[in-house]
Protein backbone atom coordinates (compact mmCIF):
# COMPACT_ATOMS: atom_id res chain seq x y z
CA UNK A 1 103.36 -176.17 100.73
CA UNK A 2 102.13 -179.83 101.39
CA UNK A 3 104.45 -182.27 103.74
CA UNK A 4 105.18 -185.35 102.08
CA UNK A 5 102.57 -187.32 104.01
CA UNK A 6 100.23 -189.67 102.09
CA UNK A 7 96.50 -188.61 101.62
CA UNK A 8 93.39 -191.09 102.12
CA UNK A 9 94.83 -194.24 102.64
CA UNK A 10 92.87 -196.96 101.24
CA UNK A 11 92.42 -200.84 101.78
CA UNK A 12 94.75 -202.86 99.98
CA UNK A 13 93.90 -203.91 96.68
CA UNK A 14 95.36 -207.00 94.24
CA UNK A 15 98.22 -206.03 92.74
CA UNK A 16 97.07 -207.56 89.32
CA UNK A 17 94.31 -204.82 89.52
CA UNK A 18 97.02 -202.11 90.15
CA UNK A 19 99.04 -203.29 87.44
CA UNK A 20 96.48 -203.48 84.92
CA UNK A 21 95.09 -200.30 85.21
CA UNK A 22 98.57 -198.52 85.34
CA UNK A 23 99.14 -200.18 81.77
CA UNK A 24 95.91 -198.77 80.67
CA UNK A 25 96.65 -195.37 82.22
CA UNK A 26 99.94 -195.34 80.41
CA UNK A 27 98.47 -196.14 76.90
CA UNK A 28 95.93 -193.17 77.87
CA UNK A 29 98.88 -190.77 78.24
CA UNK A 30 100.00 -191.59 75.27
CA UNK A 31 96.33 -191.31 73.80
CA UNK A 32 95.95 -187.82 75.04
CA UNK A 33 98.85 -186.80 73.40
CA UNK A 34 97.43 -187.91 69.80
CA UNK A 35 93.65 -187.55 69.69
CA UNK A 36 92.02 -184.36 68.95
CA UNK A 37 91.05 -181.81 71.53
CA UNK A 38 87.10 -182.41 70.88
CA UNK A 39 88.04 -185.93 71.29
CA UNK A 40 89.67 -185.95 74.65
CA UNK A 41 86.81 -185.72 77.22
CA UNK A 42 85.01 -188.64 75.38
CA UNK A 43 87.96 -190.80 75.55
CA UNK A 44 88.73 -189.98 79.30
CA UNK A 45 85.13 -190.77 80.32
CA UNK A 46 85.32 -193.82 78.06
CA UNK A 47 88.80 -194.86 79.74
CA UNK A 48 87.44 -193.87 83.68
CA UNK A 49 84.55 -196.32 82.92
CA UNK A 50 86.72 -199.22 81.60
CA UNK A 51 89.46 -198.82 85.21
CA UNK A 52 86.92 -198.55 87.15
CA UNK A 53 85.89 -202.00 86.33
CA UNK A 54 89.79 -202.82 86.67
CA UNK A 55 91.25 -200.72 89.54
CA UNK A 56 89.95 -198.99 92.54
CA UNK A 57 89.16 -195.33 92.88
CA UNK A 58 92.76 -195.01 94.53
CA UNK A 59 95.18 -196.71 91.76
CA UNK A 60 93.92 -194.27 89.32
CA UNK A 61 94.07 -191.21 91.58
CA UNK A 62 97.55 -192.35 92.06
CA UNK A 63 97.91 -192.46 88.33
CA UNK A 64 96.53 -189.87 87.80
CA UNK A 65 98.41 -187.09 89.79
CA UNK A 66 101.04 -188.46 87.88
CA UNK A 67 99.50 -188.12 84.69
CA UNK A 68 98.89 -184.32 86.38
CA UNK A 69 102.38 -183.75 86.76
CA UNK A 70 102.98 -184.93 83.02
CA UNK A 71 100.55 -182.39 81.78
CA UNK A 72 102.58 -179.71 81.60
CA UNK A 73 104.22 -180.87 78.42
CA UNK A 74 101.36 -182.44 77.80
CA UNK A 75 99.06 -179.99 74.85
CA UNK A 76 95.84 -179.99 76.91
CA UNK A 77 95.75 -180.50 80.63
CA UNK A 78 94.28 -183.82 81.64
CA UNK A 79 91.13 -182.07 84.32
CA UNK A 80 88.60 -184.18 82.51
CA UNK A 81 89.65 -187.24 83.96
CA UNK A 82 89.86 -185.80 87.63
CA UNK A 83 86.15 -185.16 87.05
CA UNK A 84 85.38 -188.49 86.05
CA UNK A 85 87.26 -189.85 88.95
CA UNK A 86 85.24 -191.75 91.67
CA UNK A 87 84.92 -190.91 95.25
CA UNK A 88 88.05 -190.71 97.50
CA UNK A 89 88.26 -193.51 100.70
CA UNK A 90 86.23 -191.90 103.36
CA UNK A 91 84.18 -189.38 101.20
CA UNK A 92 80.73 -189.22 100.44
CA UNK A 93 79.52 -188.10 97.38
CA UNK A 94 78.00 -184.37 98.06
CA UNK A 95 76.57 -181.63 95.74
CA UNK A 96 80.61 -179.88 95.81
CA UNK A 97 81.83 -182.60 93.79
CA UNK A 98 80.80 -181.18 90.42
CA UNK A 99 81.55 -177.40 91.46
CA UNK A 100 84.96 -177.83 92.04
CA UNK A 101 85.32 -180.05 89.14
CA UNK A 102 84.41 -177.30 86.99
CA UNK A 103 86.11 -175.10 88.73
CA UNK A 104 89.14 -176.57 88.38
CA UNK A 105 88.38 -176.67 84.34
CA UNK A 106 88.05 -172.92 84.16
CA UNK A 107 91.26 -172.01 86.81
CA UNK A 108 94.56 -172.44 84.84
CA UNK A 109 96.48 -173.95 87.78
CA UNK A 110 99.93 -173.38 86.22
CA UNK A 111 99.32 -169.46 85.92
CA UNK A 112 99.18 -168.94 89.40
CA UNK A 113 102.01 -171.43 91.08
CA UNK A 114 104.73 -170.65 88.36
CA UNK A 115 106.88 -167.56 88.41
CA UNK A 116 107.79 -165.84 85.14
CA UNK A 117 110.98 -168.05 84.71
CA UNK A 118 109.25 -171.57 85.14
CA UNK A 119 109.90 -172.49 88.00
CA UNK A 120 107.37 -173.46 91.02
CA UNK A 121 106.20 -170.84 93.90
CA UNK A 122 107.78 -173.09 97.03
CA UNK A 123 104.00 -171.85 98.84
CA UNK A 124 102.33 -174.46 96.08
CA UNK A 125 100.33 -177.26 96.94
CA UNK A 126 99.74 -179.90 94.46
CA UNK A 127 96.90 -179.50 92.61
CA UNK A 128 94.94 -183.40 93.35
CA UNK A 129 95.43 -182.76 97.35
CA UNK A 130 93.89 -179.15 96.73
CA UNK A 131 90.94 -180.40 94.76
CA UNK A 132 90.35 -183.27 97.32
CA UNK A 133 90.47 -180.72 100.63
CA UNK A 134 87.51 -178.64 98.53
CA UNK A 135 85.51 -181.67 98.56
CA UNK A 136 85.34 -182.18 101.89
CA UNK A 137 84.98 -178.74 102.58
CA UNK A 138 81.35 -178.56 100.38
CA UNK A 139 81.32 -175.16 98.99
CA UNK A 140 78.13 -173.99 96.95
CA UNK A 141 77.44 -170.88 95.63
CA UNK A 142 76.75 -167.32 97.90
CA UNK A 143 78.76 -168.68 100.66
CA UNK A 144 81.42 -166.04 102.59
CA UNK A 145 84.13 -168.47 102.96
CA UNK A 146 87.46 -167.72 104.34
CA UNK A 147 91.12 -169.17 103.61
CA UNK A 148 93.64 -169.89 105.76
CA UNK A 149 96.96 -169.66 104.30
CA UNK A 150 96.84 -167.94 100.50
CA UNK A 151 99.74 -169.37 99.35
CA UNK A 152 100.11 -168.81 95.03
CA UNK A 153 96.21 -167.30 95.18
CA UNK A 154 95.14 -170.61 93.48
CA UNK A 155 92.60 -172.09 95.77
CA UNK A 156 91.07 -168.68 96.44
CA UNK A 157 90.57 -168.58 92.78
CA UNK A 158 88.89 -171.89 92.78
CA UNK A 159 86.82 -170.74 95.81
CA UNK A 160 85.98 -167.85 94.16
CA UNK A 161 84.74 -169.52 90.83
CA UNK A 162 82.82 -171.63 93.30
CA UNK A 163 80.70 -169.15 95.36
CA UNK A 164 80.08 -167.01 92.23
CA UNK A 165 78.95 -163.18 92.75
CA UNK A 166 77.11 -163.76 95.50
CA UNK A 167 79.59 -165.27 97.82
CA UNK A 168 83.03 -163.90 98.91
CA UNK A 169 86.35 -165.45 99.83
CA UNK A 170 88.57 -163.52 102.32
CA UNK A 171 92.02 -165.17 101.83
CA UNK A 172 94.81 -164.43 104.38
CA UNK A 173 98.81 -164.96 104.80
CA UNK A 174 101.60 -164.08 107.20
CA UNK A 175 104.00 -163.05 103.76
CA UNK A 176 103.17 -159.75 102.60
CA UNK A 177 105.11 -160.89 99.25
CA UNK A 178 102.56 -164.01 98.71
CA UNK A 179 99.26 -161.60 99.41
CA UNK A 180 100.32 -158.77 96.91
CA UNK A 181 101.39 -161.46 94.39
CA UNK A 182 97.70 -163.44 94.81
CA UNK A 183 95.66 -159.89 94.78
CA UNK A 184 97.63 -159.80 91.20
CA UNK A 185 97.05 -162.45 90.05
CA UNK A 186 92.95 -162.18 90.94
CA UNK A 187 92.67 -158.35 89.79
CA UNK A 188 94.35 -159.89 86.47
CA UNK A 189 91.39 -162.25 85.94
CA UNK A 190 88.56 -159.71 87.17
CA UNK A 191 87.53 -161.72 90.27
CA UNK A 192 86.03 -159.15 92.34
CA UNK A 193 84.73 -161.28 95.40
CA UNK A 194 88.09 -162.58 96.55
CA UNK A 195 89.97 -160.14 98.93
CA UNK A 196 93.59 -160.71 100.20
CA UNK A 197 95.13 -159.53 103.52
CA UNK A 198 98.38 -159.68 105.46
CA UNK A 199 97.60 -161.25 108.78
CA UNK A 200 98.22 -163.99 111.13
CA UNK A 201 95.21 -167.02 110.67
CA UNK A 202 95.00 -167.93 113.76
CA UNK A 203 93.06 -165.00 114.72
CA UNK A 204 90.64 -165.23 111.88
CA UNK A 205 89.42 -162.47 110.04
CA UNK A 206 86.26 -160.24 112.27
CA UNK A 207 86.04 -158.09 109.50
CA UNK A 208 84.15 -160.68 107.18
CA UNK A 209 82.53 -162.79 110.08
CA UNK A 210 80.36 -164.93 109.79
CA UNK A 211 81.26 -167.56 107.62
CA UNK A 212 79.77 -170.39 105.53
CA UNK A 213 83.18 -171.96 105.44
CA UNK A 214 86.66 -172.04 106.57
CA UNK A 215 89.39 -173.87 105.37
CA UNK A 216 93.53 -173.95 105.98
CA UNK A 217 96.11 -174.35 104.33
CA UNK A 218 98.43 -174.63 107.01
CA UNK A 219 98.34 -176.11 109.76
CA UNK A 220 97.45 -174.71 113.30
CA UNK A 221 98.88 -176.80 116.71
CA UNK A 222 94.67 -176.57 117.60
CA UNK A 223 91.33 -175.25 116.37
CA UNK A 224 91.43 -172.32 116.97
CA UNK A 225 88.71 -170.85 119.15
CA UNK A 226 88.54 -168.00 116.83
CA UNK A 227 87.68 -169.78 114.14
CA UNK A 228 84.36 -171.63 115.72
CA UNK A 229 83.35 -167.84 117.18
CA UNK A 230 83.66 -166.28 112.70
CA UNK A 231 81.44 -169.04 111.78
CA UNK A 232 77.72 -169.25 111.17
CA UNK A 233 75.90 -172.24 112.73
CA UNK A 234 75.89 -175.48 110.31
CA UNK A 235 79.09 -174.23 109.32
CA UNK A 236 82.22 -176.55 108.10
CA UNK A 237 85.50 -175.92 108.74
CA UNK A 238 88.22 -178.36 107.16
CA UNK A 239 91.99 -177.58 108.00
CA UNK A 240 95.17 -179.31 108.87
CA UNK A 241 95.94 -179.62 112.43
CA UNK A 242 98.11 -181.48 115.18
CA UNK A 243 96.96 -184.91 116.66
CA UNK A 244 100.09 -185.51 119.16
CA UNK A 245 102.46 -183.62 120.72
CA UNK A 246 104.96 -184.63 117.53
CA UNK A 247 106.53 -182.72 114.94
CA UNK A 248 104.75 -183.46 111.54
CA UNK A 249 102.01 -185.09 113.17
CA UNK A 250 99.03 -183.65 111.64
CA UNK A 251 95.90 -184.77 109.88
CA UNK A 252 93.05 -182.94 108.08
CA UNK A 253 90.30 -182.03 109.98
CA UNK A 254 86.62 -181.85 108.95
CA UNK A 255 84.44 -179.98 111.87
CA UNK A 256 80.51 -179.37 111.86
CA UNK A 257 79.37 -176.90 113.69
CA UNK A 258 76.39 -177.64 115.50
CA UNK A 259 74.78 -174.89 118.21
CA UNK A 260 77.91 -173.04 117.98
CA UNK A 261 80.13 -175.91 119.12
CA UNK A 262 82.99 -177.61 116.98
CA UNK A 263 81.84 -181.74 116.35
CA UNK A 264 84.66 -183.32 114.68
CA UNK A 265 83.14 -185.41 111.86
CA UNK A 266 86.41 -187.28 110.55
CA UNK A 267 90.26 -187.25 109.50
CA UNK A 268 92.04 -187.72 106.57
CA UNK A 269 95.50 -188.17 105.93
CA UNK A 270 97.40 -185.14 104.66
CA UNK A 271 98.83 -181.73 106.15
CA UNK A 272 100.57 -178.52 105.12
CA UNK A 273 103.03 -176.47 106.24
CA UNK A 274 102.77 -175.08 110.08
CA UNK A 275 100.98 -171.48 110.87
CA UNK A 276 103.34 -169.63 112.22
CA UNK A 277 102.89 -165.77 113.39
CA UNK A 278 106.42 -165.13 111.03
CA UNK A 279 107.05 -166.41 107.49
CA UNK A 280 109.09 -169.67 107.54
CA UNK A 281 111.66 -169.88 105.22
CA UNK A 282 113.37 -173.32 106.90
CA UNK A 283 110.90 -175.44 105.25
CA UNK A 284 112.62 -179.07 106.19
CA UNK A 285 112.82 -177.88 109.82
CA UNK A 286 109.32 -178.39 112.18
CA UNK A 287 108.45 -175.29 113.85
CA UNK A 288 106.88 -176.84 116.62
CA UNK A 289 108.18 -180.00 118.74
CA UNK A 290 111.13 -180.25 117.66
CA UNK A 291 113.82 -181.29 120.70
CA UNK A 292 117.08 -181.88 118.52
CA UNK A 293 118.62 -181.02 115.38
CA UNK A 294 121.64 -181.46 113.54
CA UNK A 295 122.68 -178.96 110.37
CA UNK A 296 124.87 -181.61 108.97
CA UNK A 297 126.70 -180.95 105.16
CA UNK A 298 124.11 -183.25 103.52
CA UNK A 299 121.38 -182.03 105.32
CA UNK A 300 119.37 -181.38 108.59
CA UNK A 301 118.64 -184.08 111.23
CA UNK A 302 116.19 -183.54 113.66
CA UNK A 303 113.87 -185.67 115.97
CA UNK A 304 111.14 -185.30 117.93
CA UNK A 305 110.56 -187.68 120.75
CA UNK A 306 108.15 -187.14 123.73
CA UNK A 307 109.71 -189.50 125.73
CA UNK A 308 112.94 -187.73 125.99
CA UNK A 309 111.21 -184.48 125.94
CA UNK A 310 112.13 -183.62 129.65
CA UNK A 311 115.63 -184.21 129.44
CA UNK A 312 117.91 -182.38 126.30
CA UNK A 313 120.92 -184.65 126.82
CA UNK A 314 119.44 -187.70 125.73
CA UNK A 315 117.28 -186.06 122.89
CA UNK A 316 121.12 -184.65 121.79
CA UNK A 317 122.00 -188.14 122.10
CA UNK A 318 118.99 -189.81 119.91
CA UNK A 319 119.50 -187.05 117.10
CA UNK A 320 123.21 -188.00 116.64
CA UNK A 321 122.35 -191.26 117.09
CA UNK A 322 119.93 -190.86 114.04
CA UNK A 323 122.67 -189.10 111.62
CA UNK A 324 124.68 -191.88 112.38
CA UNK A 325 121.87 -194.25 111.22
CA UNK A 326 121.27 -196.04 108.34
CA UNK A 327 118.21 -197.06 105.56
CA UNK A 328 117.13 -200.46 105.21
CA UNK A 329 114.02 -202.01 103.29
CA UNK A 330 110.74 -201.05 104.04
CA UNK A 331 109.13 -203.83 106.40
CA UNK A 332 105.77 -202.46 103.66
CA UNK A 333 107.94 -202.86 100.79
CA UNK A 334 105.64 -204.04 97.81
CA UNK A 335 102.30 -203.17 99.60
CA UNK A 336 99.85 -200.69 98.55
CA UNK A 337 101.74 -197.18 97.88
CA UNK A 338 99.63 -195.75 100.78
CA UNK A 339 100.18 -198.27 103.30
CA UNK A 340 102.84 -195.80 104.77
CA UNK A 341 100.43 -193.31 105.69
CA UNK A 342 97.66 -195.71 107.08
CA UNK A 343 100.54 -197.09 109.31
CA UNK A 344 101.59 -193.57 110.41
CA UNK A 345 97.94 -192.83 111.30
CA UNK A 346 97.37 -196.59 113.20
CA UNK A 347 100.61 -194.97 115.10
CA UNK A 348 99.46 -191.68 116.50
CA UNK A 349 96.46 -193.21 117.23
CA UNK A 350 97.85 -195.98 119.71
CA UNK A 351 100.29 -193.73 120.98
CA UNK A 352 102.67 -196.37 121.88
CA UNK A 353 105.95 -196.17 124.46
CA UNK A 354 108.41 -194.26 122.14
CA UNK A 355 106.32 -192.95 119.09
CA UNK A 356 108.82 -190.33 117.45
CA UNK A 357 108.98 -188.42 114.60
CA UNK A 358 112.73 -188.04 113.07
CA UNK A 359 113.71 -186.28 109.75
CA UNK A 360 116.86 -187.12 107.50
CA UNK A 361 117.02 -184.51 105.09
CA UNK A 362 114.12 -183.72 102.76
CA UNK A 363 112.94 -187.12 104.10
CA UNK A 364 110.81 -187.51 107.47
CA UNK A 365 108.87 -190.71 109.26
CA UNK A 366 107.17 -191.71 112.06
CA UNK A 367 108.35 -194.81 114.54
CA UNK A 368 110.29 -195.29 117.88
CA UNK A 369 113.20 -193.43 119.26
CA UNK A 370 114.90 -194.33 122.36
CA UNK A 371 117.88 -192.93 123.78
CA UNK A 372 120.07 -195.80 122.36
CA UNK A 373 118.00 -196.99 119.35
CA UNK A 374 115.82 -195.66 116.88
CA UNK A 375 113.55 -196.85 113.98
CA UNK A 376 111.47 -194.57 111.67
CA UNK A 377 109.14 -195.45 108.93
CA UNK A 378 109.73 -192.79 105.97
CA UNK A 379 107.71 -193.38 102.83
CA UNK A 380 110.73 -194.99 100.85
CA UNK A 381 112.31 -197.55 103.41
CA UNK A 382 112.97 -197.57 106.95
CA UNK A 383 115.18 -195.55 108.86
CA UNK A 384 117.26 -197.71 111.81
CA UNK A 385 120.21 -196.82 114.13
CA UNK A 386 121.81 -197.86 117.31
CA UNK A 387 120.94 -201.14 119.41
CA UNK A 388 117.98 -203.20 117.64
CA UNK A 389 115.41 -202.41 120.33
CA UNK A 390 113.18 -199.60 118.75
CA UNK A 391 113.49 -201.57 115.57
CA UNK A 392 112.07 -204.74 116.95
CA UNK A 393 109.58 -202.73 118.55
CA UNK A 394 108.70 -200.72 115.48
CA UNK A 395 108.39 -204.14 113.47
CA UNK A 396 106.11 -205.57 116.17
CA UNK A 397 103.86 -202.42 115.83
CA UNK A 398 103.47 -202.99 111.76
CA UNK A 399 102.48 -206.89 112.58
CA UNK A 400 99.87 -205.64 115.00
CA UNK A 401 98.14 -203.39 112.21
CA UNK A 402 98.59 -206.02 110.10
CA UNK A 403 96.74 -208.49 111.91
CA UNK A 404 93.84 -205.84 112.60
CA UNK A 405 93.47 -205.48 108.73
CA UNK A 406 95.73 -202.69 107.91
CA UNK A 407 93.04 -200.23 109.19
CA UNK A 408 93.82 -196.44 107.25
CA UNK A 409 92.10 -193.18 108.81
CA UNK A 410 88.41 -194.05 108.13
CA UNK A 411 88.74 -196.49 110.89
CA UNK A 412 89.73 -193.16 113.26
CA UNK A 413 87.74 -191.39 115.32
CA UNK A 414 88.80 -187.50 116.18
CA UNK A 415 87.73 -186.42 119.23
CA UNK A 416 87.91 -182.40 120.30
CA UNK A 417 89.27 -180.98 124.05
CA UNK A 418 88.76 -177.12 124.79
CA UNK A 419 91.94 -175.35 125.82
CA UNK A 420 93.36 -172.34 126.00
CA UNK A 421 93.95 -171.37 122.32
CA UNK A 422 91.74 -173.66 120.80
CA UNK A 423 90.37 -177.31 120.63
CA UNK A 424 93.24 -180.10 120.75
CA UNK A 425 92.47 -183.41 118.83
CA UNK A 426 93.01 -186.41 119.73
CA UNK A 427 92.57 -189.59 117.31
CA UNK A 428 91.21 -193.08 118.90
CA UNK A 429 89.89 -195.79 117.11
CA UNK A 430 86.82 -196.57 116.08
């Protein structure tokens, strides 16, 4: 399950670009829904050409997960234009580009996240954030890959379309329910080199050691040292993972590995739901660093602040400070979509007095709690409460990245530290 944090963060763009190629998207929604099917992939290339010359390669991913979304009333799903689409912020182009592509052609993504009556698995991903984490993680054919985190069984599909007959993808998942469904769902379509198994990720999998490849789909609090012993040298292992002690601060992780050691090649914005040795089941509540919560009638509130870590009664006395809060504009209000999540990752990497994660509902951010104010950034509008301190504070922070050029997460630089269970990251800037 994906946590609503923005992916790739790009530089900002004119907004007469954006606009333009948003009107052209919508009269290719509309197109798809008239032309014939043999017609389709000619007009998608045809239309990818033309907004390319008119947006950047972000506006029309944006536009086009939501022309994803639309394709399920739509009569033919809309792939070809996710394999005309250009490179993400912070990719490269590499050899994996066109294999998941057509991967993703021949894997019906809707048979494997809906249950019989329609409605979505809650352990689904969305479907452009899935496609994007394969990239990175540069899968060809014959590798042994192995999955963190099965989920629906839809991106060991993919990976198993992907390595072919001569690879083999060893998925595994905490819910017993979730592996027996997936194992289903790939006996149904006859792939014989993906296997399923009920087990905790952190530990890896001996049994299929070494790997090409391994990639999560949730998120561990550190790389596991497991992981970096199951691998082969030259191995890559992509997966979401912590970058500060904060609840719901995570980033995804790209690792080479080099002489049997773990060298952290970049970040990109994005994360999924926690690893955890037991199923979880609260899904708005953070497993780990959380230091108050509320179970209110409209929802949970919960915070987790660092600062008043050490001492419970004024982390009681932030959290009810934040229900009592309320939501103003959006200091980013009519930027770039993603400017959110570039600001979030400019945050955890300057680690400044205060930095706080809160969540109101289905609704989280990042910002500055203190014990008698507290501002958060959610993706919507800002979050404020109490005295005006942590909002001034929080407002000073956003002029700061501002003047240094709204840097997103290709201006980070991860760096690993061995400990005890694994390798902590920590995120400074380039």
């Amino acid at each position: 399950m994906t946590i609503p944090m923005a992916c790739d963060a790009p530089a900002p763009v004119s907004r007469g670009r954006c606009a333009l190629a948003w009107v052209i998207t919508g009269a290719a929604a509309v197109a798809v829904r008239s032309v014939r099917f043999h017609r389709i992939e000619r007009f998608a290339r045809w239309l990818m050409r033309l907004t390319r010359r008119s947006a950047g390669a972000v506006e029309i991913e944006i536009m086009l997960a939501t022309i994803d979304r639309a394709g399920r009333w739509l009569p033919v799903r809309v792939a070809c234009l996710e394999r005309s689409l250009a490179v993400a912020p912070g990719d490269t182009m590499t050899a994996s580009y066109p294999l998941v592509a057509q991967a993703a052609d021949l894997i019906d993504y809707d048979s494997y996240v809906l249950e019989p009556d329609g409605s979505m698995l809650p352990q689904s991903s969305a479907r452009s954030g899935i496609l994007r984490m394969l990239r990175l993680l540069e899968v060809e054919p014959g590798m042994r890959v192995l999955e963190v985190g099965a989920g629906s069984g839809y991106t060991s599909a993919l990976l198993g379309q992907i390595v072919g007959e001569r690879g083999t993808v060893t998925s595994l998942d905490v819910a017993h329910h979730l592996v027996a469904r997936a194992a289903r769902k790939h006996a149904e379509r006859g792939a014989r080199n993906v296997a399923v198994y009920p087990a905790d990720g952190f530990g890896g999998w001996e049994t299929g050691a070494p790997y090409d490849r391994i990639i999560g789909w949730t998120t561990p609090h550190v790389l596991p040292h497991s992981w970096v012993r199951q691998v082969r040298d030259q191995a890559v292992i992509v997966t979401p993972v912590k970058v500060a002690p904060i609840a719901n601060a995570n980033m995804i992780l790209r690792v080479d590995i080099q002489h049997r050691r773990p060298i952290a090649r970049d970040v990109h914005l994005g994360g999924y739901i926690e690893m955890h040795a037991e199923v979880i089941t609260d899904f708005p509540v953070p497993v780990r660093y959380l230091d108050g919560l509320l179970r209110l009638p409209q929802g949970v509130v919960w915070v987790s602040a660092p600062e008043l870590r050490a001492q419970p009664d004024l982390t009681d006395r932030a959290v009810r400070l934040i229900a009592t809060g309320r939501a103003v504009a959006s200091p980013l209000a009519g930027k770039h979509p993603r400017a959110v999540g570039a600001c979030h990752a400019y945050l955890l990497a300057s680690r400044p007095e205060g930095l706080a994660s809160a969540g109101i509902g289905d609704h989280w951010g990042l910002g500055v709690v203190h014990s008698d104010s507290a501002a958060v950034l959610r993706h919507t509008d800002l979050h404020v409460a109490g005295t005006a301190g942590a909002e001034d504070q929080l407002c000073a922070l956003l002029s700061e990245w501002e003047d240094a050029g709204r840097p997103d997460h290709t201006s980070l630089e991860p760096h690993l530290t061995a400990g005890p269970d694994g390798f902590g990251v920590n995120l400074k800037r380039r």
